[in-house]
PDB file of N, CA and C in Angstrom:
ATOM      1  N   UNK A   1     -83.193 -40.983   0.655  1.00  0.00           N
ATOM      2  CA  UNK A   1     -83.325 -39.676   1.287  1.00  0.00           C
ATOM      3  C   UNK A   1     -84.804 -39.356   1.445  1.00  0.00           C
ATOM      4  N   UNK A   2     -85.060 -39.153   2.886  1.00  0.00           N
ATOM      5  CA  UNK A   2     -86.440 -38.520   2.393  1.00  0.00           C
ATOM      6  C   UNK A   2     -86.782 -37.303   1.892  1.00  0.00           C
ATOM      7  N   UNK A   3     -87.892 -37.037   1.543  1.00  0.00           N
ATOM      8  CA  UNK A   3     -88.465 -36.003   0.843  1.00  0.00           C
ATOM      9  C   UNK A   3     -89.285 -35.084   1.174  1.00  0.00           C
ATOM     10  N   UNK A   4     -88.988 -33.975   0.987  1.00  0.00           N
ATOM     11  CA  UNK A   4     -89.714 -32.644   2.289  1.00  0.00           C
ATOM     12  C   UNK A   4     -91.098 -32.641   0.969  1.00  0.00           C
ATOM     13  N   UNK A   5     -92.222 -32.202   1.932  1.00  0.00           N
ATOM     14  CA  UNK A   5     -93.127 -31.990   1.359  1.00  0.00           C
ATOM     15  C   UNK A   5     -93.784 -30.312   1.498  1.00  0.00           C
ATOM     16  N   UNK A   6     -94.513 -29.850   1.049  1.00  0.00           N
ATOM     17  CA  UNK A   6     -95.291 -28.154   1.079  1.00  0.00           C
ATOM     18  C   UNK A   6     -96.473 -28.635   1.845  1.00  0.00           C
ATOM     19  N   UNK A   7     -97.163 -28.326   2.607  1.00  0.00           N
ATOM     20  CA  UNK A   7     -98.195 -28.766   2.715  1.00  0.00           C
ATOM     21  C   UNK A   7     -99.131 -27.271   3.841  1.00  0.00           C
ATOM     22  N   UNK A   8     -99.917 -27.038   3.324  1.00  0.00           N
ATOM     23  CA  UNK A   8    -100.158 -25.177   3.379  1.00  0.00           C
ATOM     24  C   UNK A   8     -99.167 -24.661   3.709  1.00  0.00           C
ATOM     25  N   UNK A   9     -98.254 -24.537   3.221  1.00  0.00           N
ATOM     26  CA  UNK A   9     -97.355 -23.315   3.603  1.00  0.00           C
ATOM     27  C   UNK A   9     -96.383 -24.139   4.665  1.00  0.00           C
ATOM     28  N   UNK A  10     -96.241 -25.354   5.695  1.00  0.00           N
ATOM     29  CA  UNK A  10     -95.468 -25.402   6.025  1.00  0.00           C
ATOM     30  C   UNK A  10     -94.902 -26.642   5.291  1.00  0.00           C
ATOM     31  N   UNK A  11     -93.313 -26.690   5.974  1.00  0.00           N
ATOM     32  CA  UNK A  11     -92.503 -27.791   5.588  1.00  0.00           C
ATOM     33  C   UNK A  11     -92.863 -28.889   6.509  1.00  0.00           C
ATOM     34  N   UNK A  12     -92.756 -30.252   5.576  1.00  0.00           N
ATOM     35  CA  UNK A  12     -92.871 -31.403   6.231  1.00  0.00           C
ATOM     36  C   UNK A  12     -91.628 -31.905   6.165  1.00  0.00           C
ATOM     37  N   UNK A  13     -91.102 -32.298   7.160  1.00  0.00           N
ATOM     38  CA  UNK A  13     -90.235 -32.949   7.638  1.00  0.00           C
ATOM     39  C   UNK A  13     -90.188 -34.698   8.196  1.00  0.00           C
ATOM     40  N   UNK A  14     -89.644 -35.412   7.649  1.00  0.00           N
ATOM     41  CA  UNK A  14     -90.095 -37.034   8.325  1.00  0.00           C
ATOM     42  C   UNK A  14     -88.683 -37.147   9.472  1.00  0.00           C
ATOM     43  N   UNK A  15     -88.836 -38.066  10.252  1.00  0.00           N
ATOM     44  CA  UNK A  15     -88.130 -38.673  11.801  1.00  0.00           C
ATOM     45  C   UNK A  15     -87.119 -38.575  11.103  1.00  0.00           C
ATOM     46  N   UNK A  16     -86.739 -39.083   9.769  1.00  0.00           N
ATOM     47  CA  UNK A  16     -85.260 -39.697   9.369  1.00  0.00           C
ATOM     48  C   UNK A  16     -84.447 -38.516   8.605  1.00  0.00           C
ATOM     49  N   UNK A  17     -85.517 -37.655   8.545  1.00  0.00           N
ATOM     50  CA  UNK A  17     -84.794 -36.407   7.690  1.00  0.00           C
ATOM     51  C   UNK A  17     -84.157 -35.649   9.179  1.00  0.00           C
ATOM     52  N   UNK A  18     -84.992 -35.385  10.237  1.00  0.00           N
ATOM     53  CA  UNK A  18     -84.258 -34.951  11.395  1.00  0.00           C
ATOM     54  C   UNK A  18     -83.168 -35.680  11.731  1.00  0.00           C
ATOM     55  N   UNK A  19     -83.170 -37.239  12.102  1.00  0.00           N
ATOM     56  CA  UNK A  19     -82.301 -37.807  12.644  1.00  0.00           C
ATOM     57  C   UNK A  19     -80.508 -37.738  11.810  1.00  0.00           C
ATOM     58  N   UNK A  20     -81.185 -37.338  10.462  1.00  0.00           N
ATOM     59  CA  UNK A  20     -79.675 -36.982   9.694  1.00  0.00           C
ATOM     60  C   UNK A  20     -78.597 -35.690  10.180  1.00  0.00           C
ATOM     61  N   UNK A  21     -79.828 -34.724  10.911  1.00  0.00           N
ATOM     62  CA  UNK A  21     -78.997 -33.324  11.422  1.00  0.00           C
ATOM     63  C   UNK A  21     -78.581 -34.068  13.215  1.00  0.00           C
ATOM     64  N   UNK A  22     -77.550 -34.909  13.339  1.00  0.00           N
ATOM     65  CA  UNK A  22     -77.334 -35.268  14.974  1.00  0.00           C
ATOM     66  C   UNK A  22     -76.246 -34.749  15.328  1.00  0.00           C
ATOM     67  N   UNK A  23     -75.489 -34.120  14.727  1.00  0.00           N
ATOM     68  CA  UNK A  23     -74.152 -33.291  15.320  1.00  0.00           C
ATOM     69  C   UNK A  23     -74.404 -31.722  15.274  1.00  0.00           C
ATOM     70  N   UNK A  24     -72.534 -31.611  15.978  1.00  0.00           N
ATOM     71  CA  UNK A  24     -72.953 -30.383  16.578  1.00  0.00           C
ATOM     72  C   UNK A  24     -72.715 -29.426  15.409  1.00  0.00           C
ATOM     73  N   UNK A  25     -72.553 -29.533  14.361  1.00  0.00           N
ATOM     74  CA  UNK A  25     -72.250 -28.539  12.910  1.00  0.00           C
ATOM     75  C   UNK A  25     -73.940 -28.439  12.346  1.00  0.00           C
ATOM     76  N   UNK A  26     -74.617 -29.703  12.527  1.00  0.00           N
ATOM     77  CA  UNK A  26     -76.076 -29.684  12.145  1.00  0.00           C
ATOM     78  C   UNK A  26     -77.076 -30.375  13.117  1.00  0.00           C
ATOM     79  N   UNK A  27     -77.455 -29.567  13.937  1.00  0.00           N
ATOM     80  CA  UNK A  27     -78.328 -30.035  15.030  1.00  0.00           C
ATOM     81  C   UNK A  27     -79.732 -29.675  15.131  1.00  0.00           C
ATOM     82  N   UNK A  28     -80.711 -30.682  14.990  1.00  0.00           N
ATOM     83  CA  UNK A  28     -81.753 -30.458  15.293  1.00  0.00           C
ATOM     84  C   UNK A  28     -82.505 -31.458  16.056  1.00  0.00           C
ATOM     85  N   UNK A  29     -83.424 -30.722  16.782  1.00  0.00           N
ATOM     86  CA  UNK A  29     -84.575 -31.650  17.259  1.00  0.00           C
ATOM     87  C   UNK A  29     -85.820 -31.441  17.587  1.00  0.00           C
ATOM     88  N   UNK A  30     -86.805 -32.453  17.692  1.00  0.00           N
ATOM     89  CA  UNK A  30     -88.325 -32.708  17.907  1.00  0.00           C
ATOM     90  C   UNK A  30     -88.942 -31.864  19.075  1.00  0.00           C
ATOM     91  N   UNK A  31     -89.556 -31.067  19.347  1.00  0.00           N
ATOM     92  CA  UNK A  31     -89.760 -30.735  20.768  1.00  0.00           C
ATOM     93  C   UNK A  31     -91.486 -30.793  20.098  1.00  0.00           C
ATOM     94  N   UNK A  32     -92.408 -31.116  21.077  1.00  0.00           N
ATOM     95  CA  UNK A  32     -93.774 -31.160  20.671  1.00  0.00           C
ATOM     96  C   UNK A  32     -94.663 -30.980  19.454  1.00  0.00           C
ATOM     97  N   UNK A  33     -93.810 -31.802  18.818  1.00  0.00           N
ATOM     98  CA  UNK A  33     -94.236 -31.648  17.002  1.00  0.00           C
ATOM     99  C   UNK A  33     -93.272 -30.748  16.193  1.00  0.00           C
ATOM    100  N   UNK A  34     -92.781 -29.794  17.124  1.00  0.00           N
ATOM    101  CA  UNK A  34     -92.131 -29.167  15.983  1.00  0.00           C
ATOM    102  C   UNK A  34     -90.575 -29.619  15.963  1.00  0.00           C
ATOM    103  N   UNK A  35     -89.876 -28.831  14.738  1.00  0.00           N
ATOM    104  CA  UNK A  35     -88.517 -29.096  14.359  1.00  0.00           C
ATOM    105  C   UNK A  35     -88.072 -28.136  14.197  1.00  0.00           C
ATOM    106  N   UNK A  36     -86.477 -28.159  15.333  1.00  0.00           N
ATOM    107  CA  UNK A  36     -85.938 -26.907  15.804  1.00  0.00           C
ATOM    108  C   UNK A  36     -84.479 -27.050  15.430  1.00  0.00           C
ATOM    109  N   UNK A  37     -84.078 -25.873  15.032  1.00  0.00           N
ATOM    110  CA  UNK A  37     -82.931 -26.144  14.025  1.00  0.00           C
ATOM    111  C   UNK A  37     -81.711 -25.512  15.513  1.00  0.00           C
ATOM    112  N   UNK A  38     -81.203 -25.998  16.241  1.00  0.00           N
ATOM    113  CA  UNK A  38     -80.385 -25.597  17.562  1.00  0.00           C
ATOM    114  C   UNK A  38     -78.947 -25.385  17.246  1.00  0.00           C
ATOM    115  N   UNK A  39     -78.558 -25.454  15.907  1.00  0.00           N
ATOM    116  CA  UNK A  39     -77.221 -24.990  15.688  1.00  0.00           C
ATOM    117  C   UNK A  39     -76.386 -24.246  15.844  1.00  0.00           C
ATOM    118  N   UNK A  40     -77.031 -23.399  16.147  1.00  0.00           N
ATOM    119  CA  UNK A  40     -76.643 -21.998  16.671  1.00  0.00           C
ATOM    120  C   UNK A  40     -76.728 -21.447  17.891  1.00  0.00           C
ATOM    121  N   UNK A  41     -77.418 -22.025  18.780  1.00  0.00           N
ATOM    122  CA  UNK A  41     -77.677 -22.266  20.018  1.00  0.00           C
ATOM    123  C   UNK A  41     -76.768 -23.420  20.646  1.00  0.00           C
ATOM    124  N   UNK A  42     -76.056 -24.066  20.211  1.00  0.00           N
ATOM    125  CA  UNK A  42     -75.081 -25.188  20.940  1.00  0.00           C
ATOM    126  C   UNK A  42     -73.960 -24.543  21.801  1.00  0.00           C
ATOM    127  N   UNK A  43     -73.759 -23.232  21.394  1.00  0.00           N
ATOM    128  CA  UNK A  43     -72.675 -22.781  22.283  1.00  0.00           C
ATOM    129  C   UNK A  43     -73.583 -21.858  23.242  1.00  0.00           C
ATOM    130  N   UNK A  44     -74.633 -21.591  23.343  1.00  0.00           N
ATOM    131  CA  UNK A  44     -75.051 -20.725  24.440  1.00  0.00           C
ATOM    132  C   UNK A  44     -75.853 -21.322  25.285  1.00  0.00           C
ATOM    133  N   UNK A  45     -75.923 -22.733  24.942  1.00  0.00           N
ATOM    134  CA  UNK A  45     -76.708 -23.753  25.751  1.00  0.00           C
ATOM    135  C   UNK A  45     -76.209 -23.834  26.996  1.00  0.00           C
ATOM    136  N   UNK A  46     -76.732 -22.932  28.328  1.00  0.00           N
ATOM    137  CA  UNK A  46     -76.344 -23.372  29.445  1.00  0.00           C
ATOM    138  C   UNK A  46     -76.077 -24.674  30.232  1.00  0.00           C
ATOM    139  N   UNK A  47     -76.068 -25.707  29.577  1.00  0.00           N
ATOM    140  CA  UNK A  47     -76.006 -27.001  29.875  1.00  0.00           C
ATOM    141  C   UNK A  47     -74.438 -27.257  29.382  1.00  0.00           C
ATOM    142  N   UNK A  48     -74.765 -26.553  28.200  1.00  0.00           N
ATOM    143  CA  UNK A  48     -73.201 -26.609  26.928  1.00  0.00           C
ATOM    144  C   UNK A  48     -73.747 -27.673  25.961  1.00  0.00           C
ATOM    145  N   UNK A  49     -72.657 -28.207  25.171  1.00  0.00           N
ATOM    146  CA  UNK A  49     -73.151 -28.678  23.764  1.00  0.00           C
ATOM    147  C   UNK A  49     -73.400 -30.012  24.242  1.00  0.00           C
ATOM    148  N   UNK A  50     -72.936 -30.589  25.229  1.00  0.00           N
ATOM    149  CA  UNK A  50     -73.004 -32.495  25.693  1.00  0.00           C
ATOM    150  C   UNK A  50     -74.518 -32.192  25.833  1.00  0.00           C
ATOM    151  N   UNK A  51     -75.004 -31.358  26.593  1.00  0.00           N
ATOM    152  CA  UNK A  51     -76.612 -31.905  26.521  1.00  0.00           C
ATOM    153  C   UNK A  51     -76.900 -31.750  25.341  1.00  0.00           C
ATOM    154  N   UNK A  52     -76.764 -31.089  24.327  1.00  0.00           N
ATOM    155  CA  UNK A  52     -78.181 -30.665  23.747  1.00  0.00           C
ATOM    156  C   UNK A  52     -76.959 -32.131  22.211  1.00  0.00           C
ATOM    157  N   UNK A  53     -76.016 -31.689  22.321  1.00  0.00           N
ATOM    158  CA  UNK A  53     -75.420 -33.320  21.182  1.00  0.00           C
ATOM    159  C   UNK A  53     -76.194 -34.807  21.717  1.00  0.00           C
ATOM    160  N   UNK A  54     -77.169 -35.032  22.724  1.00  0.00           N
ATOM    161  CA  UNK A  54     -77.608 -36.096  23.608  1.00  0.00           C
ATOM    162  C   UNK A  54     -79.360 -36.099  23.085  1.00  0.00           C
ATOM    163  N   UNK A  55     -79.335 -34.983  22.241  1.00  0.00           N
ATOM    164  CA  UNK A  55     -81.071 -34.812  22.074  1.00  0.00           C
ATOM    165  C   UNK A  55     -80.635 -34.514  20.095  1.00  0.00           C
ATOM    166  N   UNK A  56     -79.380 -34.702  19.946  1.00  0.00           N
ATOM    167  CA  UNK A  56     -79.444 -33.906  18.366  1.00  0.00           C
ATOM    168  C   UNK A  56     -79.958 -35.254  17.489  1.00  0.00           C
ATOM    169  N   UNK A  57     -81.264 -35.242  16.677  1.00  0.00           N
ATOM    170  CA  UNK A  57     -81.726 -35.685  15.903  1.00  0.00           C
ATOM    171  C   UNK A  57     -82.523 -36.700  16.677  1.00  0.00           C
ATOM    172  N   UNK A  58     -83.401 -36.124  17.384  1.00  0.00           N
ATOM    173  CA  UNK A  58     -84.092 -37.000  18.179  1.00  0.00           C
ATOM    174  C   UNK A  58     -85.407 -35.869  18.490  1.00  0.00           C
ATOM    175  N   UNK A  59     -86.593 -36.775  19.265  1.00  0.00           N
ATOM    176  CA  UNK A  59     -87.475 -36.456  19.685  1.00  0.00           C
ATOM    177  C   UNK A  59     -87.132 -35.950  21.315  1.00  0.00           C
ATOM    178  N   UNK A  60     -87.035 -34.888  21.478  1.00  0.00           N
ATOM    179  CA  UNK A  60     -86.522 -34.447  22.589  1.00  0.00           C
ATOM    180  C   UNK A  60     -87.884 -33.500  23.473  1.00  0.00           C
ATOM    181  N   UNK A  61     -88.960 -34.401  22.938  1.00  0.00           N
ATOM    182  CA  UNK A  61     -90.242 -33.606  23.852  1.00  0.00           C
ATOM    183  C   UNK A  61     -90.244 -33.937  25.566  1.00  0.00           C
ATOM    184  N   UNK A  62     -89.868 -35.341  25.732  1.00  0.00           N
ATOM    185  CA  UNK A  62     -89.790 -35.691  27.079  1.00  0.00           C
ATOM    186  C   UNK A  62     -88.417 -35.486  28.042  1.00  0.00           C
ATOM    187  N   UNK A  63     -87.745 -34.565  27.145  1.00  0.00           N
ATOM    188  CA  UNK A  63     -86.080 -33.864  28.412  1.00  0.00           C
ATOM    189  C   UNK A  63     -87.191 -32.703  29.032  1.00  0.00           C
ATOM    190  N   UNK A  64     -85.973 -31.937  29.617  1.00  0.00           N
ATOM    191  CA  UNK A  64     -86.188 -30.601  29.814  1.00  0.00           C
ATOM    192  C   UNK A  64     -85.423 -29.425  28.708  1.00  0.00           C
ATOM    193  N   UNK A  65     -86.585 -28.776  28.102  1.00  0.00           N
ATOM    194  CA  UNK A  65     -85.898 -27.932  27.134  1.00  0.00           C
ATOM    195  C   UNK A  65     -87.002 -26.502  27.074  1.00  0.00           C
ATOM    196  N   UNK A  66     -86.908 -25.641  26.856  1.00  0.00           N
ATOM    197  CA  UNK A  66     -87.413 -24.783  27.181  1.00  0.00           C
ATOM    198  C   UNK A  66     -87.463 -24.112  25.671  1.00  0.00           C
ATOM    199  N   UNK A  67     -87.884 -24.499  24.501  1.00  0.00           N
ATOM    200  CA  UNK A  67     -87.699 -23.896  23.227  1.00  0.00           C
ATOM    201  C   UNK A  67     -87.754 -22.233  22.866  1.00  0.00           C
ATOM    202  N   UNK A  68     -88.248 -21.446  23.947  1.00  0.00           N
ATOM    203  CA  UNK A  68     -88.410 -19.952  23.420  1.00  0.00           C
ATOM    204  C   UNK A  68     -88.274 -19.567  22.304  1.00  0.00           C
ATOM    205  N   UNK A  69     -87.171 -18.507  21.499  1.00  0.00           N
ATOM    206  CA  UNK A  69     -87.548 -17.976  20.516  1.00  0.00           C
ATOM    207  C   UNK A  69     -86.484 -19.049  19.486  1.00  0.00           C
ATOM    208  N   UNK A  70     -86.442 -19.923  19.825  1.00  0.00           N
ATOM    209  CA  UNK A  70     -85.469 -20.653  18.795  1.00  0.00           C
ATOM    210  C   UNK A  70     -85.776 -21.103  17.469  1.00  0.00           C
ATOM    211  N   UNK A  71     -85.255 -20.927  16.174  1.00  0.00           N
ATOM    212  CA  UNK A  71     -85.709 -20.943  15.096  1.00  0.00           C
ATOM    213  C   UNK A  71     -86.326 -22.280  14.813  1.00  0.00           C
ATOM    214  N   UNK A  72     -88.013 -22.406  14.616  1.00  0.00           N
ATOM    215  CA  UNK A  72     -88.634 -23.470  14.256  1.00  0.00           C
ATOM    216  C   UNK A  72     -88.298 -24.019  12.953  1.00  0.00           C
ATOM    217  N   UNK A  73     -88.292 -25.262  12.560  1.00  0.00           N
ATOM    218  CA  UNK A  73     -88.137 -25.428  11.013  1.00  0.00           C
ATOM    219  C   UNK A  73     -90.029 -25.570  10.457  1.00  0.00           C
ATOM    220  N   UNK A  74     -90.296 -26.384  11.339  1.00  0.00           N
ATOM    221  CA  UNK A  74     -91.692 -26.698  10.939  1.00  0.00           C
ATOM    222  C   UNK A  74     -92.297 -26.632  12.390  1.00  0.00           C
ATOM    223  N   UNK A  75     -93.420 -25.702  12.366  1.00  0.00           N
ATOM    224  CA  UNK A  75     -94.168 -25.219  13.156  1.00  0.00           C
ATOM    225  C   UNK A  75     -95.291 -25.939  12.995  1.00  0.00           C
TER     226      UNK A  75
END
């Protein structure tokens, strides 16, 4: 398992600790460094949940995603 680290104040997160949240009960992903917890956003995803289950636990900087106010994990 990896291991979250403190590091000033934010959480570190490694690739494999994201790639564990890939469904739609625990979804997250990469958008330009940060880690975005979209779980809660899977049903209001105007695309619907097939897109954003296609980016869950992945680096999803190079789709189209528009992150606005969506809860960052690590900023």
């Amino acid at each position: 398992m990896a291991s979250q680290q403190e590091s000033e104040g934010q959480q570190q997160l490694s690739r494999d600790e994201v790639a564990k949240n890939n469904t739609l009960d625990s979804l997250w992903c990469i958008v330009d460094h940060r880690v975005y917890d979209l779980t809660d956003f899977v049903d209001a995803h105007p695309g619907g949940s097939v897109v954003l289950a296609q980016v869950a636990g992945t680096d999803a900087t190079s789709k189209t995603l528009i992150p606005g106010s969506l809860p960052c994990i690590q900023c």
